[in-house]
Protein backbone atom coordinates (compact mmCIF):
# COMPACT_ATOMS: atom_id res chain seq x y z
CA UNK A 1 0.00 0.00 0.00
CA UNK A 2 1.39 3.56 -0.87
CA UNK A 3 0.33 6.39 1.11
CA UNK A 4 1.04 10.38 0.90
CA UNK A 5 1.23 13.19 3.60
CA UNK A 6 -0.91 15.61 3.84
CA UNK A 7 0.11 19.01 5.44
CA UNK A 8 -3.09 21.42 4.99
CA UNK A 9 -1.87 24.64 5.91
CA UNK A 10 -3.62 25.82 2.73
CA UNK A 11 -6.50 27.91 4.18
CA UNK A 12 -5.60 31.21 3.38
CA UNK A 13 -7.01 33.68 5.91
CA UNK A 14 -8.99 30.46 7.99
CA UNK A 15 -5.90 30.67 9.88
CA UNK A 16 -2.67 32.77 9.99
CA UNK A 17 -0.18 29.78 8.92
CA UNK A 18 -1.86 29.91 5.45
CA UNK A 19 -1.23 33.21 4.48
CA UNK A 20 2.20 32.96 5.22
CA UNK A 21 2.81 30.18 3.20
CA UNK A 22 1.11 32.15 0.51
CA UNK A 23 3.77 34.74 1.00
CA UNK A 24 6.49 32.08 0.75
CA UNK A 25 5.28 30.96 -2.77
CA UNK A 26 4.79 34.54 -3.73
CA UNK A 27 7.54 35.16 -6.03
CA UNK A 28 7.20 34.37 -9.29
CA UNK A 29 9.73 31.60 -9.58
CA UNK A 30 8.14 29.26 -6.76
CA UNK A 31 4.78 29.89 -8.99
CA UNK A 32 5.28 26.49 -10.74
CA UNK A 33 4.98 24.90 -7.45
CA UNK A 34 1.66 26.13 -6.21
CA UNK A 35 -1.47 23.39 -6.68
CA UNK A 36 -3.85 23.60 -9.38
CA UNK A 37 -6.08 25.72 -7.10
CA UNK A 38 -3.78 28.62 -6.83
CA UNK A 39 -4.88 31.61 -8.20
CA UNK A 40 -1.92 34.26 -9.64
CA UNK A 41 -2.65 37.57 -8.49
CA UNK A 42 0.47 39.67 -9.67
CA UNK A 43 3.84 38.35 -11.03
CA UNK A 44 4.88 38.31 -7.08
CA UNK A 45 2.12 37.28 -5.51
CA UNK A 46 -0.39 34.00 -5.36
CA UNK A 47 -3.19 32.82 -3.44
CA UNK A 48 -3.42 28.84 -2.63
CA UNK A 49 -6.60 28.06 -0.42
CA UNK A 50 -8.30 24.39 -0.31
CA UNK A 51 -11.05 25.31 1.04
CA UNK A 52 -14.03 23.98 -0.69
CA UNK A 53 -15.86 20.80 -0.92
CA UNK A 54 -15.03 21.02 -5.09
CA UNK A 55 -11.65 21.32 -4.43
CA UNK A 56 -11.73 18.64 -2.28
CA UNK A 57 -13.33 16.41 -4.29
CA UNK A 58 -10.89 16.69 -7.02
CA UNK A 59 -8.31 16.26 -5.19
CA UNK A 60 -9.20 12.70 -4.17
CA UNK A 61 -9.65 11.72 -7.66
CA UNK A 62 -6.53 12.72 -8.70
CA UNK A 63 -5.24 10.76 -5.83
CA UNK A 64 -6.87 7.85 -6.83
CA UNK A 65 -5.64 8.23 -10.53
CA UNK A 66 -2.07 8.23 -8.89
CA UNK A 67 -2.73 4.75 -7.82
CA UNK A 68 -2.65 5.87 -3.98
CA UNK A 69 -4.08 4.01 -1.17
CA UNK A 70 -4.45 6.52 1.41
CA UNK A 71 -3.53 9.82 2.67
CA UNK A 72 -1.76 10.47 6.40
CA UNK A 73 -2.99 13.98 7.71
CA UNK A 74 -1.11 16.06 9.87
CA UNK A 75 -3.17 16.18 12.78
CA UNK A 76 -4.96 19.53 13.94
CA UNK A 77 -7.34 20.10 16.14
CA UNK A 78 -10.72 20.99 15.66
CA UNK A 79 -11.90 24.06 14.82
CA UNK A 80 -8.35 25.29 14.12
CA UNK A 81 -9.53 26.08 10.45
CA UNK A 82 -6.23 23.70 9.70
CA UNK A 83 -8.45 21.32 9.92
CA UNK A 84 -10.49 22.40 6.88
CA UNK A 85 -8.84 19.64 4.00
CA UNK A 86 -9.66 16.62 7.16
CA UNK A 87 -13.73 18.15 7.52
CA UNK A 88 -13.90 18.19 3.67
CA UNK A 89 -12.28 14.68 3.02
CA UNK A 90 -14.77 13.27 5.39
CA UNK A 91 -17.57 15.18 4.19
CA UNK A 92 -16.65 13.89 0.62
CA UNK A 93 -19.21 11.50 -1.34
CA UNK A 94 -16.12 10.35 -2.62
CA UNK A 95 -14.22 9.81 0.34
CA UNK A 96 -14.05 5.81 -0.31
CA UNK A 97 -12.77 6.55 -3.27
CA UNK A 98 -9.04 7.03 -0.70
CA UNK A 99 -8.29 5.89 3.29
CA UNK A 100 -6.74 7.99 5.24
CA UNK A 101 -5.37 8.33 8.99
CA UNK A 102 -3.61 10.41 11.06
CA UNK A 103 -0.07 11.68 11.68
CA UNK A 104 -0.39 12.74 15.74
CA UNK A 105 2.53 14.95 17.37
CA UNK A 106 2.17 17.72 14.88
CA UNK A 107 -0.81 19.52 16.77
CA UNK A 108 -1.98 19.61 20.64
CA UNK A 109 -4.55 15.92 20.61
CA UNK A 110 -7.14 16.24 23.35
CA UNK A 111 -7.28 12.25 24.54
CA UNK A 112 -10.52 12.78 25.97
CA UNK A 113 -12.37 14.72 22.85
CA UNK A 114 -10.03 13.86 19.68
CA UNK A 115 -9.56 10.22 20.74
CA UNK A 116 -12.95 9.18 21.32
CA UNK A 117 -13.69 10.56 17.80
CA UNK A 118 -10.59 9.29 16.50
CA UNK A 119 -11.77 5.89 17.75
CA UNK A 120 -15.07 5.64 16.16
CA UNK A 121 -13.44 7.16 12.68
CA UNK A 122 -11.21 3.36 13.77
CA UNK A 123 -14.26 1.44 13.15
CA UNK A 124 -15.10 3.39 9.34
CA UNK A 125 -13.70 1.08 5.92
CA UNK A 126 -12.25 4.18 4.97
CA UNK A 127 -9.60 4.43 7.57
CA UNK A 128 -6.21 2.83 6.60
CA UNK A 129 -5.93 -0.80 8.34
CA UNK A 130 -2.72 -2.42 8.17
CA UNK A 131 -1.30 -5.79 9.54
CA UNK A 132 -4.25 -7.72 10.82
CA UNK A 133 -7.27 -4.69 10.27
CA UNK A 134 -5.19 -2.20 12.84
CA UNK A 135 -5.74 1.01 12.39
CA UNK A 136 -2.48 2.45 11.15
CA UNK A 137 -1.27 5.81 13.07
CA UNK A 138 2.09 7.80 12.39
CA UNK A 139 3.69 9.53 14.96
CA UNK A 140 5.63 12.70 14.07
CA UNK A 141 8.66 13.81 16.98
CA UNK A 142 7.59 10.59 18.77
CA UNK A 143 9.94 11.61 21.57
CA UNK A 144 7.68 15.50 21.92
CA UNK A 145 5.99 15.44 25.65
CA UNK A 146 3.06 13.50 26.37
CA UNK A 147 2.32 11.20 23.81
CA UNK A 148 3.68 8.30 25.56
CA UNK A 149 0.36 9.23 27.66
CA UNK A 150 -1.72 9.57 24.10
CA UNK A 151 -1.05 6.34 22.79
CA UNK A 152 -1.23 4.34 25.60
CA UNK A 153 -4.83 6.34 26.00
CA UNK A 154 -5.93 5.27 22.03
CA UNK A 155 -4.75 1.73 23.43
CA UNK A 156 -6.68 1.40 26.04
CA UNK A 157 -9.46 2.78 24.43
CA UNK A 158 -9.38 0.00 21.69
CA UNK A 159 -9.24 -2.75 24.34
CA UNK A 160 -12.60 -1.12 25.92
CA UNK A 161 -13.91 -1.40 22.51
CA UNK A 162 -12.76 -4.52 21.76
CA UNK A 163 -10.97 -3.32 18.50
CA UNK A 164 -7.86 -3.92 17.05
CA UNK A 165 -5.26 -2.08 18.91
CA UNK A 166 -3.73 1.14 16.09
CA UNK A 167 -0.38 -0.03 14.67
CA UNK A 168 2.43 3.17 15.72
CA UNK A 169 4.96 4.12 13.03
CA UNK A 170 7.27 6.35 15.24
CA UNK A 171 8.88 8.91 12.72
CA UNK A 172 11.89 10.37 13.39
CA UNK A 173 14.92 11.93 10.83
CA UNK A 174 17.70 9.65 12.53
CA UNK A 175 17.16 5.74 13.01
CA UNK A 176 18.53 5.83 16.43
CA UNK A 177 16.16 8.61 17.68
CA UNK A 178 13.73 6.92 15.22
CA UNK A 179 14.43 3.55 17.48
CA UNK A 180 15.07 5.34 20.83
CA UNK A 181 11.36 6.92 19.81
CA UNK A 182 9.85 3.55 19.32
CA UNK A 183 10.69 1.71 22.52
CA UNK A 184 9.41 5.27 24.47
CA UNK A 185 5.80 4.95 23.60
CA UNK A 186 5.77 1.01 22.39
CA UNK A 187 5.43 1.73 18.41
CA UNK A 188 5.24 -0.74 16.09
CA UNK A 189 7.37 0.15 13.65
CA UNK A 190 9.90 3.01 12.67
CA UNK A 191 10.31 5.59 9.30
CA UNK A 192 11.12 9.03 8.63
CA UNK A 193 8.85 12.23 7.49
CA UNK A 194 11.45 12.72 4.63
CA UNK A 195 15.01 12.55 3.50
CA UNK A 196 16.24 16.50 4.78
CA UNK A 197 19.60 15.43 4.25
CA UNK A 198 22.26 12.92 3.27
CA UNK A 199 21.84 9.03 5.21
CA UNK A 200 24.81 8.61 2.82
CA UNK A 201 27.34 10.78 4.36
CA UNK A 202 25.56 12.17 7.09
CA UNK A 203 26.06 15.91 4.82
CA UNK A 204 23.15 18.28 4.17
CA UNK A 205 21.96 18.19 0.56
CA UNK A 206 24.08 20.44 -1.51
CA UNK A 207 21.74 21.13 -4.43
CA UNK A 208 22.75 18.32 -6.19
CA UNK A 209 20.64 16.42 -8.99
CA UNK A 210 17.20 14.73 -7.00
CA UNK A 211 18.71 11.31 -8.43
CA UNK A 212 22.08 11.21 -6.47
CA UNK A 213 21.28 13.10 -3.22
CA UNK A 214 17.40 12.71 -2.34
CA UNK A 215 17.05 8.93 -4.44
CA UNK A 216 20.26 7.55 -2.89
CA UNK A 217 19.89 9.18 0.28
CA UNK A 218 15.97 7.27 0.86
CA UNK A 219 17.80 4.05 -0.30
CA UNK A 220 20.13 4.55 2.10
CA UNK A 221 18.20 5.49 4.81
CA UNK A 222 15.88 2.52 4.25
CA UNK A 223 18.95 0.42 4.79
CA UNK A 224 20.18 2.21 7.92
CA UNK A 225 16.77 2.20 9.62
CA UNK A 226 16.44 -1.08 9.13
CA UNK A 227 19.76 -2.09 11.07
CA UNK A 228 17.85 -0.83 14.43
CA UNK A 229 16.19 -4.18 14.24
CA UNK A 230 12.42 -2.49 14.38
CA UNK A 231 9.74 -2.67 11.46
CA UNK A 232 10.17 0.00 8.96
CA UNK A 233 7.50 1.44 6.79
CA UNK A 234 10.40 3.18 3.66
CA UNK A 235 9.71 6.61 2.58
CA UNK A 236 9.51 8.37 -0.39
CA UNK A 237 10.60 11.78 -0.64
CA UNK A 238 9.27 13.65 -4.08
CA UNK A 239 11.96 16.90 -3.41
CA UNK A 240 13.54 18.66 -0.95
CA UNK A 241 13.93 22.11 -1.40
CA UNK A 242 11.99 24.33 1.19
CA UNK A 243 14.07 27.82 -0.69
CA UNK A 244 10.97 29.94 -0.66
CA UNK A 245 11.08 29.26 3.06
CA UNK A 246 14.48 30.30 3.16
CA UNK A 247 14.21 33.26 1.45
CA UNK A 248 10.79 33.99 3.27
CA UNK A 249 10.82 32.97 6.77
CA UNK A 250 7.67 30.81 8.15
CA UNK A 251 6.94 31.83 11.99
CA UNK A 252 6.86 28.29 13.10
CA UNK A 253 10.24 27.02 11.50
CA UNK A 254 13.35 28.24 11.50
CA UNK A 255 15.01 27.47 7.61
CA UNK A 256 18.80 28.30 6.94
CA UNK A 257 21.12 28.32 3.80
CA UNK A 258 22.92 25.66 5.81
CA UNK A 259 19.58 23.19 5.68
CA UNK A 260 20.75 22.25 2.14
CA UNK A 261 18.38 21.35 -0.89
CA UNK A 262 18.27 19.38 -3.65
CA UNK A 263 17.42 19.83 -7.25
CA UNK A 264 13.86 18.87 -8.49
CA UNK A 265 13.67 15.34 -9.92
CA UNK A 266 11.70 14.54 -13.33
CA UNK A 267 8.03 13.32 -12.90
CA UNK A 268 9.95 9.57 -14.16
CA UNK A 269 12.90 9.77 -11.72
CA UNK A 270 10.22 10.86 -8.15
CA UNK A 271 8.47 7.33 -9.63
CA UNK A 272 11.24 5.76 -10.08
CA UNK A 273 11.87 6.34 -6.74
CA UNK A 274 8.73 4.70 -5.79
CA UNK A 275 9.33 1.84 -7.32
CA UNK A 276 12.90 1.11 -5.80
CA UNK A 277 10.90 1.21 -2.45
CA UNK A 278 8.11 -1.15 -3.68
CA UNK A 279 10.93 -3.06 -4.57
CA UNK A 280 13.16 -3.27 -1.28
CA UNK A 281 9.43 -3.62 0.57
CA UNK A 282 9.21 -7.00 -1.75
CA UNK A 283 13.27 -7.81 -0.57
CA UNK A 284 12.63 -7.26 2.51
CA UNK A 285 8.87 -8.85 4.00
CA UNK A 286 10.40 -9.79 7.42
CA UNK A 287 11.21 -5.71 8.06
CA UNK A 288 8.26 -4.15 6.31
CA UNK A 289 5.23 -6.20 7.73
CA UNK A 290 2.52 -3.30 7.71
CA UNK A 291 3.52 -3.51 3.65
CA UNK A 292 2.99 -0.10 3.02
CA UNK A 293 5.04 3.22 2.06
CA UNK A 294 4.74 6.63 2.98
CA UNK A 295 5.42 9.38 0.43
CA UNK A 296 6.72 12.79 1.51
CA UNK A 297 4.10 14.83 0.06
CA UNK A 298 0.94 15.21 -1.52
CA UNK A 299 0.95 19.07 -0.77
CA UNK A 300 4.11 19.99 1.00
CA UNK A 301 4.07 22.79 -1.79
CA UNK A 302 7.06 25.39 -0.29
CA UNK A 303 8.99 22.84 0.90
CA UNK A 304 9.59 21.23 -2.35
CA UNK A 305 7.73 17.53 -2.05
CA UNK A 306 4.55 17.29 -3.98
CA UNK A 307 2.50 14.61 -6.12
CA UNK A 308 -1.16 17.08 -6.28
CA UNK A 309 -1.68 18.32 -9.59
CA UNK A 310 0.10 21.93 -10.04
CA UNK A 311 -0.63 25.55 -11.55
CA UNK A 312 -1.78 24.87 -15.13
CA UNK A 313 -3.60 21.36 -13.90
CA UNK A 314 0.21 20.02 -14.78
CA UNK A 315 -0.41 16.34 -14.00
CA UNK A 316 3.25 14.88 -15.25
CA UNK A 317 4.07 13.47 -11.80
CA UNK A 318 0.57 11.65 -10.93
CA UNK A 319 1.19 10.30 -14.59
CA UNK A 320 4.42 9.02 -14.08
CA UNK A 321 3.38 7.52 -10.53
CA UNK A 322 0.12 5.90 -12.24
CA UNK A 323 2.29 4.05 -14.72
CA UNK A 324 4.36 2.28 -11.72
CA UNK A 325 1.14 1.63 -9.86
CA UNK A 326 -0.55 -0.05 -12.75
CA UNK A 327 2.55 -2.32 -12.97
């Protein structure tokens, strides 16, 4: 099963995070980034905002067309107006047309509120089940305050239920914090939000060519997180290259010179990609027992991994992934 992340700061003025990130892809160079729902409104400035049930909706078809299985939301809370692309997913008539669940850790999770409804959203087809119908949750930072007390909570509130008990991914962006993560709040298995730098050398990127820093570097880091000894679910990372953040600061990140990028990789080298990892999942069955693969991004727009359809309705990456799926 291949899966995509989901980071839906795309609200414009719903919440302050998405006009900043407006502002990031502002300049005219970063234009060729922004989703198919952007709107141009000067040669330095764009508007991005996923806010509508149409929007929505064609989203999850082209996601389907890509051959995915599921997408993993960055958790926000309720009412945050980040949680705008999560309301209109579920609200969807096509919303079995794609599972989904959630990454925790990247948003305040209220155990008491968000995991009772995260519970009965457990017992819905639509949410992703993996390894013997669990309900598959990422979490991001797994070592962040607290969610030791969180997933022991979703836990115990499966037991009550009598449901499968969630299968934890712990992500982290070393494998021994990735590992160290893991045994803290009892995950299942271990993988990384992306490749931000090189598991080859331990360098950051130096804005080489996608093939021999961001294509070698998942390969690599497949192999090194897999030395820990704990499950790994591989990722996929479609670019690296948060520059408009650089040049444009965000107010929640901090992104230097020194955090290294990578060149973009053709829509045929980003699926080639995919298909080394479907291929090391095959090698290696004993490691990879969920059988799935997380791709870094659907919409991480200014940070330089995307598969969702761009300005123009340019579909050349969904096209090159469909041909792998359909393999």
């Amino acid at each position: 099963m291949v899966g995509a992340i989901r980071w839906d700061g795309w609200v414009g003025d719903l919440h302050p995070a998405g006009l900043e990130i407006e502002y990031t892809l502002g300049p005219r160079q970063y234009h060729y980034r922004a989703p198919f729902y952007a709107r141009e409104v000067s040669g330095d400035s764009i508007q991005c905002r996923a806010a509508t049930q149409e929007i929505m909706d064609q989203e999850i078809s082209y996601a389907r067309y890509a051959g995915l299985d599921y997408w993993a939301f960055c958790w926000y809370p309720p009412g945050s107006g980040l949680d705008t692309a999560r309301n209109l997913y579920l609200s969807s008539s096509l919303k079995n047309d794609i599972n989904w669940c959630v990454i925790l850790g990247t948003n305040p999770f209220d155990l008491e509120r968000d995991g009772k409804w995260l519970l009965k959203r457990f017992k819905e087809s639509n949410y992703q089940k993996v390894f013997n119908d669990r309900p598959l949750i990422y979490i991001f930072s797994s070592s962040s305050p607290g969610l030791n007390k969180i997933t022991l909570g979703i836990r115990n509130m499966c037991r009550a239920a009598q449901f499968p008990e969630p299968y934890i991914v712990a992500m982290e962006f070393s494998p021994g914090n990735a590992a160290a993560a893991a045994d803290s709040i009892g995950a299942d298995a271990i993988s990384c939000y992306a490749s931000t730098y090189d598991y080859v050398s331990g360098d950051q990127f130096g804005g080489g060519p996608y093939v021999t820093t961001i294509m070698k570097s998942d390969e690599a880091g497949w192999e090194k997180y897999s030395l820990t000894g704990k499950q790994l679910v591989p990722w996929v990372t479609t670019g690296w290259s948060p520059k408009p953040r650089i040049e444009r600061s965000v107010s929640w990140n901090t992104y230097y010179k020194s955090n290294g990028w990578a060149m973009d990789g053709t829509p045929e080298e980003i699926a080639q990609n995919l298909r080394n990892a479907l291929t090391w999942v095959k090698n290696h069955k004993n490691a990879t027992e969920a059988n799935t693969i997380l791709v870094y991004a659907w919409n991480e727009f200014d940070e330089g991994g995307w598969l969702c359809p761009t300005l123009g309705n340019n579909m050349d990456r969904i096209n090159a992934f469909r041909k792998i799926r359909l393999r």
